[in-house]
Structures are given as structure tokens and as C-alpha cells.
C-alpha atoms as a PDB file:
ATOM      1  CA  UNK A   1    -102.853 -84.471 -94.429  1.00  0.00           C
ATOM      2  CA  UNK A   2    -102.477 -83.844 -90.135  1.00  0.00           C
ATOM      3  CA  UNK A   3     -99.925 -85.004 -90.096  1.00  0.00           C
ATOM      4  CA  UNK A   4     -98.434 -82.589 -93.460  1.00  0.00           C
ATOM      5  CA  UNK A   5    -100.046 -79.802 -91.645  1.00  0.00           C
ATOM      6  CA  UNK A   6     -98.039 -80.479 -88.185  1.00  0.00           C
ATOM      7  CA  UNK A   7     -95.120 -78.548 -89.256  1.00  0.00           C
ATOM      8  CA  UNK A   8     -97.441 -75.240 -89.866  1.00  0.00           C
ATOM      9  CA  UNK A   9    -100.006 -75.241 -87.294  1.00  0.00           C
ATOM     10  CA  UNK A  10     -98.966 -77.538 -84.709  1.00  0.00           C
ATOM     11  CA  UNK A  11    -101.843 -78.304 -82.468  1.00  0.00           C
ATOM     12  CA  UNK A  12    -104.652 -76.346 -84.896  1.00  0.00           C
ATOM     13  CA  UNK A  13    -103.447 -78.973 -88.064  1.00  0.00           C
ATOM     14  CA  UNK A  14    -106.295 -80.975 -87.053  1.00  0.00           C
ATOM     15  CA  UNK A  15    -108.798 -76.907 -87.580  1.00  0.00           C
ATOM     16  CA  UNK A  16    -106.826 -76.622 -90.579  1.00  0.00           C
ATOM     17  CA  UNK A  17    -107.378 -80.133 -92.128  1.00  0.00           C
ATOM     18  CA  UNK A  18    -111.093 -79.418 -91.556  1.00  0.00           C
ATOM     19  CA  UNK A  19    -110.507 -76.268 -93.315  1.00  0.00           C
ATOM     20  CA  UNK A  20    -109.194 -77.656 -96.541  1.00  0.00           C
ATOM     21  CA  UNK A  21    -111.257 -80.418 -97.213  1.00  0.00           C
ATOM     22  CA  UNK A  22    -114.515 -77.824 -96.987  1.00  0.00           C
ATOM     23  CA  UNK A  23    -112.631 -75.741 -99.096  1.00  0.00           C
ATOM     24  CA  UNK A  24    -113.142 -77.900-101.717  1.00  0.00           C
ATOM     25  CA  UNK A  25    -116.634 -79.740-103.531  1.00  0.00           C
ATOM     26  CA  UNK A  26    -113.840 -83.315-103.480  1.00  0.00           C
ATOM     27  CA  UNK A  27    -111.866 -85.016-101.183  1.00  0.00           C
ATOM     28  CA  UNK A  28    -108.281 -83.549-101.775  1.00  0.00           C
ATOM     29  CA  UNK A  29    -106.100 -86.281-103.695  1.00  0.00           C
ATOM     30  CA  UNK A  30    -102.244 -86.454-102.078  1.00  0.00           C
ATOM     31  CA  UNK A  31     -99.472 -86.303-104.847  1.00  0.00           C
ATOM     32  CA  UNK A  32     -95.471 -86.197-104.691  1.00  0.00           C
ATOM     33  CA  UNK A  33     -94.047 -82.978-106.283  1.00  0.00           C
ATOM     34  CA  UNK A  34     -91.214 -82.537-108.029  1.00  0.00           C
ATOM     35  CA  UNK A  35     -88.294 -80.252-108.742  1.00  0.00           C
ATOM     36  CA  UNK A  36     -89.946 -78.852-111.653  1.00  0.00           C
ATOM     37  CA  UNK A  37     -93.366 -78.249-110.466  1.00  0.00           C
ATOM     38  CA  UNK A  38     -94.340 -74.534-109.883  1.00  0.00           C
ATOM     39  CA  UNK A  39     -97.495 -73.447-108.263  1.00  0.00           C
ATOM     40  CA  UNK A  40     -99.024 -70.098-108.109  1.00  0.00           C
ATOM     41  CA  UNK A  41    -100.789 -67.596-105.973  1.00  0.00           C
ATOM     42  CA  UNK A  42    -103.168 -65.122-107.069  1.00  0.00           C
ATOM     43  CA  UNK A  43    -103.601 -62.262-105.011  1.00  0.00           C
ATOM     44  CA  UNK A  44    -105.648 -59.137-105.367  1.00  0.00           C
ATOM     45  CA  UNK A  45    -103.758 -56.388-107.240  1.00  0.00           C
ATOM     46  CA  UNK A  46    -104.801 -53.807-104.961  1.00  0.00           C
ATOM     47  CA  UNK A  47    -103.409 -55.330-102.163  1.00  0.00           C
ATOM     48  CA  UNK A  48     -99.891 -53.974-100.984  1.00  0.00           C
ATOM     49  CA  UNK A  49     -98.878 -57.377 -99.785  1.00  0.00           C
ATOM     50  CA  UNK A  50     -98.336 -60.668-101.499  1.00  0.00           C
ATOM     51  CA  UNK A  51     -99.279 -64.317-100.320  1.00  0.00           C
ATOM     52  CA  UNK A  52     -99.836 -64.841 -96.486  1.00  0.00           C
ATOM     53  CA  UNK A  53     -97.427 -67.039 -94.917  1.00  0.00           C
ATOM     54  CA  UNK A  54     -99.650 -69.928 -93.650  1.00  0.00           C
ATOM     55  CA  UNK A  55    -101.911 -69.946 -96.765  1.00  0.00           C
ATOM     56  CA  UNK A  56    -101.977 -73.310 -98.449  1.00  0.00           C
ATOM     57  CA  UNK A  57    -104.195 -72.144-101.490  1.00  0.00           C
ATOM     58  CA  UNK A  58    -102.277 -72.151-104.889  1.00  0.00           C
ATOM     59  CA  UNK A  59    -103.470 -73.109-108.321  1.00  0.00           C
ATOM     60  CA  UNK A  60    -100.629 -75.323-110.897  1.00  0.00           C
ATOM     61  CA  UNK A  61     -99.990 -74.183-113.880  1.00  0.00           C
ATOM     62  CA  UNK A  62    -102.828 -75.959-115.827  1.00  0.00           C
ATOM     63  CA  UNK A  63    -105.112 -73.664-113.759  1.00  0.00           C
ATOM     64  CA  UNK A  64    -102.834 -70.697-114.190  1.00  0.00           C
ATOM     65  CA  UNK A  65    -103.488 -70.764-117.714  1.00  0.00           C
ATOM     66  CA  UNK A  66    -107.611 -71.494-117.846  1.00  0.00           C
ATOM     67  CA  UNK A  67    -107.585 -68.518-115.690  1.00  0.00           C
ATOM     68  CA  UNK A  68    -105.572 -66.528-117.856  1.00  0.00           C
ATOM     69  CA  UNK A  69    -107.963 -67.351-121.003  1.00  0.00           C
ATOM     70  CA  UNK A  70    -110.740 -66.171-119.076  1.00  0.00           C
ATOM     71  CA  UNK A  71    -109.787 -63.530-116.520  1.00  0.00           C
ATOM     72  CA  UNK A  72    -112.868 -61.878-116.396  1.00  0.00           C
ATOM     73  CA  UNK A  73    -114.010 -65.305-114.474  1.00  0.00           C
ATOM     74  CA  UNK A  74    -111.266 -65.352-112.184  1.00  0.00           C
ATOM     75  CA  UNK A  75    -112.978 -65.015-109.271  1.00  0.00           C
ATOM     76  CA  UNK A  76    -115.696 -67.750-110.098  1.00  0.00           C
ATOM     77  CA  UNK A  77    -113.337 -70.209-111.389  1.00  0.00           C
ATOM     78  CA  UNK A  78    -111.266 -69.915-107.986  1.00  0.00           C
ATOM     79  CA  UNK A  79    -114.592 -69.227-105.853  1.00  0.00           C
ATOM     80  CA  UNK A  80    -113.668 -66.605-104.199  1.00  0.00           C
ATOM     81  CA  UNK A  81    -115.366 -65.059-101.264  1.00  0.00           C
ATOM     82  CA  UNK A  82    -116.522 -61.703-101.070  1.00  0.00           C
ATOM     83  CA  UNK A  83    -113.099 -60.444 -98.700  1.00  0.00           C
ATOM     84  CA  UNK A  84    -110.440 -62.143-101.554  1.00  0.00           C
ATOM     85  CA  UNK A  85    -111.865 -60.671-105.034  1.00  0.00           C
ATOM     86  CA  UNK A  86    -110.217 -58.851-107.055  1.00  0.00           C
ATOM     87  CA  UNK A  87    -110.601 -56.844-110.288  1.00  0.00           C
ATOM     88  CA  UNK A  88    -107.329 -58.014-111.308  1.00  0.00           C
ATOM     89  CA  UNK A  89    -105.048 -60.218-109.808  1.00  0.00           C
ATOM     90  CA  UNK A  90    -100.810 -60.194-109.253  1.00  0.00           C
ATOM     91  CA  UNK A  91     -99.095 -63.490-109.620  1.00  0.00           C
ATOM     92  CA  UNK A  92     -96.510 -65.180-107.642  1.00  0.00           C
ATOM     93  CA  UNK A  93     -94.567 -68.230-108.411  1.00  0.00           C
ATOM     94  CA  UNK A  94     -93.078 -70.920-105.839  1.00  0.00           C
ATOM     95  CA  UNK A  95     -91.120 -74.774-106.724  1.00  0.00           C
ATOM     96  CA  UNK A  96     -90.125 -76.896-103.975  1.00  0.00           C
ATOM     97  CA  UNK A  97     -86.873 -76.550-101.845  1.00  0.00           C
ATOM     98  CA  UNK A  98     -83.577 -78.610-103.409  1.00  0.00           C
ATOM     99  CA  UNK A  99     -83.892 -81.545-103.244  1.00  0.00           C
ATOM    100  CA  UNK A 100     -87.622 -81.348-101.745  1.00  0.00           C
ATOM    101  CA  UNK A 101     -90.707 -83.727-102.548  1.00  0.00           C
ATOM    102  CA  UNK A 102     -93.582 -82.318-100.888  1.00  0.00           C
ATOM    103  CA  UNK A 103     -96.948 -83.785-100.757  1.00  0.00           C
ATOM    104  CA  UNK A 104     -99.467 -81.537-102.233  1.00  0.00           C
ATOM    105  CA  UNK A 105    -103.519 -82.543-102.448  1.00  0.00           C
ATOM    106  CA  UNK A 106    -105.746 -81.597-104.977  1.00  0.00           C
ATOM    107  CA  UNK A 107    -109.401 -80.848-105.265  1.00  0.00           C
ATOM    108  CA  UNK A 108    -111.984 -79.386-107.217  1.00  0.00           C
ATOM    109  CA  UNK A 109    -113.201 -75.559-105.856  1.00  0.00           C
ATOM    110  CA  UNK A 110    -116.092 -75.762-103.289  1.00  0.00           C
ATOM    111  CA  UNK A 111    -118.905 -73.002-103.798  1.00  0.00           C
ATOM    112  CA  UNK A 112    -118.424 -69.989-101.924  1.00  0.00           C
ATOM    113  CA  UNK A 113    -121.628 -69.358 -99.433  1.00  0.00           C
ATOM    114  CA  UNK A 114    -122.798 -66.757 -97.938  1.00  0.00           C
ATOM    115  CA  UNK A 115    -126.264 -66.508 -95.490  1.00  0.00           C
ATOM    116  CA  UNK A 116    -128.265 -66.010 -98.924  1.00  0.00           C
ATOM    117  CA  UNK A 117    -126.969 -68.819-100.403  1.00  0.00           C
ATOM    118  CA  UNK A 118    -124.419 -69.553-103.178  1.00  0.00           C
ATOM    119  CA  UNK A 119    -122.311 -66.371-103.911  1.00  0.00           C
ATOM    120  CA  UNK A 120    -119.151 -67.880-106.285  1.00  0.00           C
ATOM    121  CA  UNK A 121    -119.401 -71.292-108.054  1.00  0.00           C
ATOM    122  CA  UNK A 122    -115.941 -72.331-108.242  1.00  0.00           C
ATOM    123  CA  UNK A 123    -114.969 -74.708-110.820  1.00  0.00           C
ATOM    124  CA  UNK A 124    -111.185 -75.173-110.682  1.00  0.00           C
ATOM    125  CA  UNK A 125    -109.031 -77.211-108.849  1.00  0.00           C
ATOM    126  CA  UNK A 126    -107.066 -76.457-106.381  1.00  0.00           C
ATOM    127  CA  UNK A 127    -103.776 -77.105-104.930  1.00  0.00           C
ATOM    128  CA  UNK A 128    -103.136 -77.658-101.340  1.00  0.00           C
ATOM    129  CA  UNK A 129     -99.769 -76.806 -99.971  1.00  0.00           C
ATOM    130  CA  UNK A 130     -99.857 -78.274 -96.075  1.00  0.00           C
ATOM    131  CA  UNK A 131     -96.111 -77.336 -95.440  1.00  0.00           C
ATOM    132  CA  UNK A 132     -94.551 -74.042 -96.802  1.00  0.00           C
ATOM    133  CA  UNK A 133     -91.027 -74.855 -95.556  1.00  0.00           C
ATOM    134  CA  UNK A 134     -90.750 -76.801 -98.331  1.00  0.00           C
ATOM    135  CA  UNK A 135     -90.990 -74.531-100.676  1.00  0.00           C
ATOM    136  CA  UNK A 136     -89.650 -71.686-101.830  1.00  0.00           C
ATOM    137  CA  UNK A 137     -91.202 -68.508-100.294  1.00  0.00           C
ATOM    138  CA  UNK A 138     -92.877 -66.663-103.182  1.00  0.00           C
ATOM    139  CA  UNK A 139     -92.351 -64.297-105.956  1.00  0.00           C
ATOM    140  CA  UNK A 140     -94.060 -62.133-107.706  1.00  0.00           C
ATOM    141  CA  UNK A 141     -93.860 -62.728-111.760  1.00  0.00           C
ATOM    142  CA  UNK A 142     -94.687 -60.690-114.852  1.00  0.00           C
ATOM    143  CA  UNK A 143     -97.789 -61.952-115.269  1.00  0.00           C
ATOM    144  CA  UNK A 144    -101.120 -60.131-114.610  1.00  0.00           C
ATOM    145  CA  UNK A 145    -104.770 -61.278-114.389  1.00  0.00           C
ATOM    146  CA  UNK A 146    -107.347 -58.841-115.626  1.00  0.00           C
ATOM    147  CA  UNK A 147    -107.830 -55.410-113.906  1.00  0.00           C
END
């Protein structure tokens, strides 16, 4: 995963690595992805910008769709902390480059924490994106998440 996370954060990929396995309750599982594979952002509809450049946080479609069934839950299922929730949520959509096969990682949602204790019990599983250049930079689709 450093060595994925090299081409993003140069010296800090080791911080980062850190990072993203806490994020998560498992030990992110690498995986090859393909021309077909889209993976999506959620970001707070209030916000006037969409996805930061060096975040690797996206959910697949799988995910996409739980979340959809239950958007009132959105911010539990993704674990949120208290600084990324949302009432509703915008979506954007990225696939690899041409001819592109990235490695992603999965793992299952960590619990977001604060000083009194557990705040957000996520329960989804997330996908880790260590290198954005090899995707396509995001866009925002139809769809909408509660709000």
C-alpha cells in the first residue's frame, strides 16, 4: 500500500498508510480494478465543492446501493465523523484511466470516536483509492442521497 501511496504523498505515504488502515475495523484487502469498475464519492450536499483531490475514500457500487436503500443511515453506514455529515449527500462517479489497472484495498468501516467514546458505528466497506492519477478525476451524477 506505501508503496501505491508514493505517487500521492511522497514522503507522508508511510502517515497516510497509517491513516487508512485505522480508518477501517479490517486490514484493507488489495484488488486489481478494471475498466468497468466505478467507484463513488459521497459528499455533503451543502458543500460547494466536490471530492478533495488527495482523498482515497470511495464506496463501489454494492455500497452505493445499501446506502441508497437506507439513506437516512448514511452517515452510520459510512461512519462518518462529526466534520463530514451530511443531511443529504451529492454523488460523484470515477473508473480507471484507459487502459489503467489500479490496485484498490478494501475494508470494513472503523467506528468513528470521539473523547466520549463511540460517535458513528460504521458498517460498510470501504474502498481505498492510494493513487488518483489513475483514475478519472470525478463527476458529479444524478443521483442524490437523502436531504
Amino acid at each position: 500500500m506505501i508503496k501505491d501511496l508514493e505517487a500521492m504523498f511522497g514522503a507522508g505515504a508511510e502517515k497516510k498508510a497509517d491513516e487508512l488502515i485505522n480508518s477501517g475495523r479490517s486490514v484493507p484487502v488489495p484488488m486489481q480494478a478494471n475498466a468497468e469498475m466505478k467507484l463513488y464519492k459521497l459528499v455533503p450536499e451543502k458543500s460547494a465543492y466536490g471530492p478533495r483531490s488527495d482523498s482515497p475514500y470511495f464506496v463501489d457500487s454494492a455500497q452505493l446501493q445499501r446506502i441508497q436503500q437506507n439513506p437516512a443511515l448514511a452517515n452510520d453506514i459510512l461512519g462518518l465523523p462529526a466534520g463530514s455529515q451530511g443531511a443529504g449527500f451529492k454523488v460523484y462517479e470515477m473508473q480507471p484511466q484507459p487502459k489503467a489497472t489500479p490496485t484498490i484495498y478494501q475494508s470494513n468501516v472503523a467506528t468513528a470516536t470521539n473523547k466520549n467514546g463511540p460517535v458513528v458505528v460504521g458498517n460498510a466497506t470501504q474502498t481505498l483509492v492510494p493513487d488518483r492519477s489513475q483514475w478519472t478525476e470525478p463527476k458529479i451524477t444524478k443521483i442524490k442521497i437523502g436531504g
